[in-house]
Protein backbone atom coordinates (compact mmCIF):
# COMPACT_ATOMS: atom_id res chain seq x y z
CA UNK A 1 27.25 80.45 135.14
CA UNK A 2 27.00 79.73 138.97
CA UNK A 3 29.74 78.41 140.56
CA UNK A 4 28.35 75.87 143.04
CA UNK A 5 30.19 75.97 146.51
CA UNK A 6 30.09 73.55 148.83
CA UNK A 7 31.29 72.81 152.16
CA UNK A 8 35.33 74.12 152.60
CA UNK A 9 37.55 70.86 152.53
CA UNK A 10 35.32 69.06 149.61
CA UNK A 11 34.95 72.34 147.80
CA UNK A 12 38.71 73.05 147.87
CA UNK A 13 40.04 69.62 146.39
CA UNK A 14 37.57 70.39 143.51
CA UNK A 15 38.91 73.86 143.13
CA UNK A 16 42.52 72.28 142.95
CA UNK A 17 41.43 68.73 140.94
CA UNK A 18 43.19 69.60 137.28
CA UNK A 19 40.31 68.60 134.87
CA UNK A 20 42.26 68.16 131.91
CA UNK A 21 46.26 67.68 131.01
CA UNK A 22 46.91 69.70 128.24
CA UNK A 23 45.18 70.80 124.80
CA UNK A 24 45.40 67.38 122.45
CA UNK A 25 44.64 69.69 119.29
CA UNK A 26 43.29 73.02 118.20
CA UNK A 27 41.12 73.03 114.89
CA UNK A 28 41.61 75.50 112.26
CA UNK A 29 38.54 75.64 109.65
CA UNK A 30 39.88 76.24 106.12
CA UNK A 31 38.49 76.39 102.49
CA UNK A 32 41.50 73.85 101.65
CA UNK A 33 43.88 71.78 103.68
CA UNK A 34 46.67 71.27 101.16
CA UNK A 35 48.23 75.25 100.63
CA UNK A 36 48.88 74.91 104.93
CA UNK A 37 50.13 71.79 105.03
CA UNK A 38 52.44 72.88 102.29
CA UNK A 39 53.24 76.47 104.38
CA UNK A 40 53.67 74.46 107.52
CA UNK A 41 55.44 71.22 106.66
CA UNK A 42 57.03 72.42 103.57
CA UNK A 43 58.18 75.78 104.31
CA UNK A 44 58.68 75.64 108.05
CA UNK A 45 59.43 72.39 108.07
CA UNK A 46 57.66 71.40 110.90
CA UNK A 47 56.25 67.53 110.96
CA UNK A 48 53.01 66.20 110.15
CA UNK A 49 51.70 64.20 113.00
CA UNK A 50 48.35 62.87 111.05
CA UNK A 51 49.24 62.64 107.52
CA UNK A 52 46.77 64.37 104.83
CA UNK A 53 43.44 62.39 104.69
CA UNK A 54 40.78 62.97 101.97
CA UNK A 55 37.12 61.86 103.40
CA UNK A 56 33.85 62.24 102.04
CA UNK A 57 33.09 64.63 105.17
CA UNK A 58 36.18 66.99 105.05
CA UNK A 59 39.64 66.69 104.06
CA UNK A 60 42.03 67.47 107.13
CA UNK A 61 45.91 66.84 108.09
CA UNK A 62 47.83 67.23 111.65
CA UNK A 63 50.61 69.65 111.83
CA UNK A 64 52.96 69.01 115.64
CA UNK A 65 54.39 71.97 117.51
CA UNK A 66 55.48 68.62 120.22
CA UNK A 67 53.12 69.93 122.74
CA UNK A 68 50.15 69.43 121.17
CA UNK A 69 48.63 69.67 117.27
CA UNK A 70 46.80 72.13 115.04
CA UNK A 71 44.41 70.55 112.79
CA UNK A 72 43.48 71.97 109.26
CA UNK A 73 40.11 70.90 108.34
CA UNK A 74 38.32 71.48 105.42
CA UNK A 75 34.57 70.42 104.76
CA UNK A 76 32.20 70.41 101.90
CA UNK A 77 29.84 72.45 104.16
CA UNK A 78 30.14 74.80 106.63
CA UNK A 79 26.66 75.74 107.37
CA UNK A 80 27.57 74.96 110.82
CA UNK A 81 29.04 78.50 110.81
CA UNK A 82 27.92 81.42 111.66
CA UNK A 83 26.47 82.95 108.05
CA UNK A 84 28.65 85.98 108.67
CA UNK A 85 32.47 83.54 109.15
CA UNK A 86 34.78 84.11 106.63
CA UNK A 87 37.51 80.92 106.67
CA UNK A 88 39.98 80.27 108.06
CA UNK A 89 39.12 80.44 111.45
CA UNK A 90 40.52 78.91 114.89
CA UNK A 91 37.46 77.15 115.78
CA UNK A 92 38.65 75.56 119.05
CA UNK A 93 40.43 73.08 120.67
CA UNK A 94 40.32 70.00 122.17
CA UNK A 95 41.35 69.30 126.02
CA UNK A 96 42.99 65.98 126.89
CA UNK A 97 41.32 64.47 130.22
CA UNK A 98 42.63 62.28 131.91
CA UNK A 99 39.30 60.47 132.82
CA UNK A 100 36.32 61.65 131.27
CA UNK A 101 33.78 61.04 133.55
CA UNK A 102 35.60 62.45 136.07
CA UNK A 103 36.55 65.57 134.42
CA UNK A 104 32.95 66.35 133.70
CA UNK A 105 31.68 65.83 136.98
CA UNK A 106 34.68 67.83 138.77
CA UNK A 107 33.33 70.60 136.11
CA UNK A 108 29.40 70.09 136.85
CA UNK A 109 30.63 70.51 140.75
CA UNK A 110 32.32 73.80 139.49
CA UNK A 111 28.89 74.83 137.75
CA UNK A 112 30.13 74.06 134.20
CA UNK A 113 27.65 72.61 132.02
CA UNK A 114 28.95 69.87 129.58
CA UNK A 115 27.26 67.89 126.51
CA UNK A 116 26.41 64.26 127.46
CA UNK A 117 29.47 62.21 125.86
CA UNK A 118 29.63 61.56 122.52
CA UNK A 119 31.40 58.64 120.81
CA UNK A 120 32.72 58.12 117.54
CA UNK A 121 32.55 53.91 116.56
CA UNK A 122 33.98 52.33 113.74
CA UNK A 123 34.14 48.68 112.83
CA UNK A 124 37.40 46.66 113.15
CA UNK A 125 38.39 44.14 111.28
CA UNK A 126 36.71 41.41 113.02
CA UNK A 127 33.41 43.67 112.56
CA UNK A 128 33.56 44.53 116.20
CA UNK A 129 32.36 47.96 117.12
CA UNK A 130 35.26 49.96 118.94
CA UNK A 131 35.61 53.56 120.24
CA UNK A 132 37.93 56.22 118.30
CA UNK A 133 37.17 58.83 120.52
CA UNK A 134 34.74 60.63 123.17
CA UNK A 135 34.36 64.13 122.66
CA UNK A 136 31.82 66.19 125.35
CA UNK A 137 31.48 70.12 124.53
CA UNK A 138 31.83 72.30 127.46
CA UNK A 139 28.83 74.62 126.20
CA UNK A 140 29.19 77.73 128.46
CA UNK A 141 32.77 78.77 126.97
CA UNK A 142 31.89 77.33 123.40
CA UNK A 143 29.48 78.44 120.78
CA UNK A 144 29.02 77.63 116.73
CA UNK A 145 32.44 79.60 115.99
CA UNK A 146 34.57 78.24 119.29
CA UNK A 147 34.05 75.15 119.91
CA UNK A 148 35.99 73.79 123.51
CA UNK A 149 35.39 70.32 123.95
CA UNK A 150 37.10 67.26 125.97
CA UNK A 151 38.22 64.56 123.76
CA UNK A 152 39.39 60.90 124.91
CA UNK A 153 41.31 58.72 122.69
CA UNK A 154 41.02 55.19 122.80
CA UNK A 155 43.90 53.00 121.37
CA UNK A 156 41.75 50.09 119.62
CA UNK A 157 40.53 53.06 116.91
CA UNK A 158 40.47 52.06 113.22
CA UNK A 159 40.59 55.55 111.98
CA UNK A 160 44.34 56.27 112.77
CA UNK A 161 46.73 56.54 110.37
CA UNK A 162 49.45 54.16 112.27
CA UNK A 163 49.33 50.71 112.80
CA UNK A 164 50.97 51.10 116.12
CA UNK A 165 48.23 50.68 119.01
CA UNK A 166 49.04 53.91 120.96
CA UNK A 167 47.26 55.40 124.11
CA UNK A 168 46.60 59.08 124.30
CA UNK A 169 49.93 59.91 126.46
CA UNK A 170 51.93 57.50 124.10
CA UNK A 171 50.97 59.33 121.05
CA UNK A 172 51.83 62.45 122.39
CA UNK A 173 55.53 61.10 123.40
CA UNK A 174 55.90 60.04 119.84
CA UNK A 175 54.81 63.72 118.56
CA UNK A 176 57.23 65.46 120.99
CA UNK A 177 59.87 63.01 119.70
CA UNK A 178 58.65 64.10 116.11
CA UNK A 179 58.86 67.73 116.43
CA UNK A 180 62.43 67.42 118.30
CA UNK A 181 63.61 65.72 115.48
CA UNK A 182 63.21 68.44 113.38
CA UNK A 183 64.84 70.92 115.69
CA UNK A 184 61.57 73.54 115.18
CA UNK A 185 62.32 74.24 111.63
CA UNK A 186 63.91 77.46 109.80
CA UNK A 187 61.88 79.27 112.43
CA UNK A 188 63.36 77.68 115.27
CA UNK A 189 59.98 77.15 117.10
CA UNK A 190 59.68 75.40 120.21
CA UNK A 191 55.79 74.97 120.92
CA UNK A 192 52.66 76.73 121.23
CA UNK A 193 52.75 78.89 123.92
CA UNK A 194 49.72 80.90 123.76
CA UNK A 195 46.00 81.03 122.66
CA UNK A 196 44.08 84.26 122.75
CA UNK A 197 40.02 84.16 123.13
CA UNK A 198 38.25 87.77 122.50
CA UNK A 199 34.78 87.68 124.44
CA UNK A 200 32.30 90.42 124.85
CA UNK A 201 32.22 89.45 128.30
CA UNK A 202 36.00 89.26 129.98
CA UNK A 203 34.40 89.25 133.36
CA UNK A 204 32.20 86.25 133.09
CA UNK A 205 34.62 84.33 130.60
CA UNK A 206 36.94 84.78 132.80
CA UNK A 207 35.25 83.68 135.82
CA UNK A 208 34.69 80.16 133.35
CA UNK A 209 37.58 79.82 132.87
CA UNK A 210 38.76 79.80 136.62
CA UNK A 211 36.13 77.38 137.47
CA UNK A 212 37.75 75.28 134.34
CA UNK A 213 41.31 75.15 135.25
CA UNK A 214 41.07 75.75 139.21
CA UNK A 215 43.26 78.96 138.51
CA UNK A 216 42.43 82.12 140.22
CA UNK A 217 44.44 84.49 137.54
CA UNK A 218 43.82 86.34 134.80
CA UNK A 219 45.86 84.56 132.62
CA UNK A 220 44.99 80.49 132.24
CA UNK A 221 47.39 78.08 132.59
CA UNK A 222 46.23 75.10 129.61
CA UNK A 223 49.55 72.55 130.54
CA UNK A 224 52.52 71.91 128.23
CA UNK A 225 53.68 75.08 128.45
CA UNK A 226 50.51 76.68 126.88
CA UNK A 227 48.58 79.60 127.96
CA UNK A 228 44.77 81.48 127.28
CA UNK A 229 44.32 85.10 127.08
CA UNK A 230 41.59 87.13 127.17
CA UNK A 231 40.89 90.19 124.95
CA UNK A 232 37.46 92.38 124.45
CA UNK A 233 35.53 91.12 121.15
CA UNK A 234 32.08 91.38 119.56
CA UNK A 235 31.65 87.53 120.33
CA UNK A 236 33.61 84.66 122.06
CA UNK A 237 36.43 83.41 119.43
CA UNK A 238 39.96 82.64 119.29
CA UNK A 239 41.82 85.39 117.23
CA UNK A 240 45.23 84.58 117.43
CA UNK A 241 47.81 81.86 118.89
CA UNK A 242 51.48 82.90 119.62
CA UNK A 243 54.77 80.31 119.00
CA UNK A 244 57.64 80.33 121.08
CA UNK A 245 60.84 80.32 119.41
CA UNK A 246 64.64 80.37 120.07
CA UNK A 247 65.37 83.41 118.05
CA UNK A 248 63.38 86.11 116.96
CA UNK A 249 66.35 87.51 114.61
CA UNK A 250 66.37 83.82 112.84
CA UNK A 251 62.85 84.07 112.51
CA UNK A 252 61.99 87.47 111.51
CA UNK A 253 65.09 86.85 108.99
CA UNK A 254 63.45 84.02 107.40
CA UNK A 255 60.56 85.09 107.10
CA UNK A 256 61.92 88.32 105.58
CA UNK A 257 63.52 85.71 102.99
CA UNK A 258 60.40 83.93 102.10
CA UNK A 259 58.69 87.37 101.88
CA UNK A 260 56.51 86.02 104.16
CA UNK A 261 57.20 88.77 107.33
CA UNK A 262 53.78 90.43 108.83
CA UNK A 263 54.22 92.68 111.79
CA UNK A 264 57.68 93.37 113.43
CA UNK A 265 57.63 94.66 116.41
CA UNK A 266 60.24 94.42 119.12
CA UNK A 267 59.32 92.15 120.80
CA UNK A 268 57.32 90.09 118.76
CA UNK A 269 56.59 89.40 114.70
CA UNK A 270 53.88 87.58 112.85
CA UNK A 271 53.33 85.14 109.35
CA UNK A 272 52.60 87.36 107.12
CA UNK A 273 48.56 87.57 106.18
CA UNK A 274 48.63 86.68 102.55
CA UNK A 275 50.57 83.58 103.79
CA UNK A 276 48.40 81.86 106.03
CA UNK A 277 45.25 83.55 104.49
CA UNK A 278 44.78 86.14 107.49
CA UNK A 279 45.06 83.63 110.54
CA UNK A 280 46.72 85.66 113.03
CA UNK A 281 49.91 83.38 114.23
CA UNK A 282 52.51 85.28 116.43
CA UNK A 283 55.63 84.48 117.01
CA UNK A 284 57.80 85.66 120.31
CA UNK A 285 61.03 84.64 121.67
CA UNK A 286 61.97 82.36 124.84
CA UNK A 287 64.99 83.90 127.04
């Protein structure tokens, strides 16, 4: 990666120009969809924001933590893999810009390389071709196992499963209302606060990463209250995400109940591994 500078003032503005508003989603690859949507909707009560579809190309539901979405997909084939990938895997996440165009070229400036936009058309009813979504890969922090991409909603889709047409930011208000209705569950969680993302190369990833989001730190600052770590790793993938909840006593309790308690530390316990099939979710509390 080079890092293009150019002359102070214009260079600057770029620096501080926030490419993206939050993450709209994070993709988890599993074998099947249903047993998670069960653990997460069932068990932790937590609300389904896309309701369970079944597709020819994968089947795939949308759990809400309000501040943005985790997405269980499962596909007939995953030769996109790596050979070696054992499911399930976080296999990225999707950032929210808030003009794509814009957010790509503000990246380019930064000496990020992006994939040429990509959209996804359906038909409407009057056999009109309209835009779902545009997604664009930002390829030098993504690879065939991590996969960081911008995606733009459109609100004439035909794919969604509401009738309502809703912009990006207007969905979004309606999944925040959705996950405050249900008061975070018997785990009392209150988002997503963090994502971790093991690279064999901290220096350089991290370097990317400050060109992404403007920041100078160490640790990234994603929006909605959601944060990226780094952490050494054979090759650049997420390994965990943490929750935030009100109560780590209510939560390591219940979990304890549901035999379903992992690590306890402290200051921090996980789900169990035989519960969400090794995915490494965290769970820490807010003060």
């Amino acid at each position: 990666m080079v890092i293009r500078r150019g002359a102070g003032a214009t260079y600057g503005a770029a620096m501080t120009a926030r490419v993206f508003n939050g993450i709209d989603h994070m993709m988890v690859r599993v074998k099947e969809a249903e047993p998670f949507i069960r653990l997460f909707a069932d068990i932790f009560a937590l609300p389904v924001s896309w309701p369970l579809q079944r597709k020819e190309f994968a089947t795939y539901a949308w759990i809400t933590f309000g501040n943005t979405n985790l997405e269980f997909w499962a596909a007939p084939d995953n030769t996109d893999l790596p050979v070696e990938q054992s499911l399930p895997l976080f296999s990225g996440f999707a950032l929210d810009p808030p003009d794509l165009g814009g957010s790509i070229a503000l990246l380019e400036e930064r000496g990020i390389t992006c994939k040429p936009p990509r959209p996804f058309n359906t038909k409407n009813q009057e056999g009109t071709h309209v835009t779902n979504f545009t997604n664009s890969v930002i390829l030098d922090v993504s690879n065939s196992a991590c996969c960081v991409f911008f995606c733009k909603w459109e609100p004439d889709g035909t794919i969604f499963p509401w009738s309502e047409r809703l912009t990006a930011e207007e969905r979004q208000l309606r999944e925040q209302r959705q996950f405050d209705q249900c008061g975070g569950g018997p785990l009392g969680v209150i988002r997503l606060s963090e994502v971790t993302v093991a690279t064999p190369e901290i220096s350089s990833t991290r370097q990317q990463w400050q060109a992404i989001t403007g920041q100078t730190s160490d640790t990234f600052d994603l929006g909605r209250g959601i944060a990226l770590t780094l952490d050494a790793g054979k090759t650049v993938q997420i390994t965990s995400i943490v929750l935030a909840v009100k109560s780590l006593a209510v939560a390591r309790a219940y979990l304890a109940s549901q035999s379903m308690l992992g690590e306890d530390r402290t200051d921090e316990i996980s789900i169990g591994a035989s519960a969400c099939s090794d995915l490494c979710i965290r769970l820490k509390e807010v003060m």
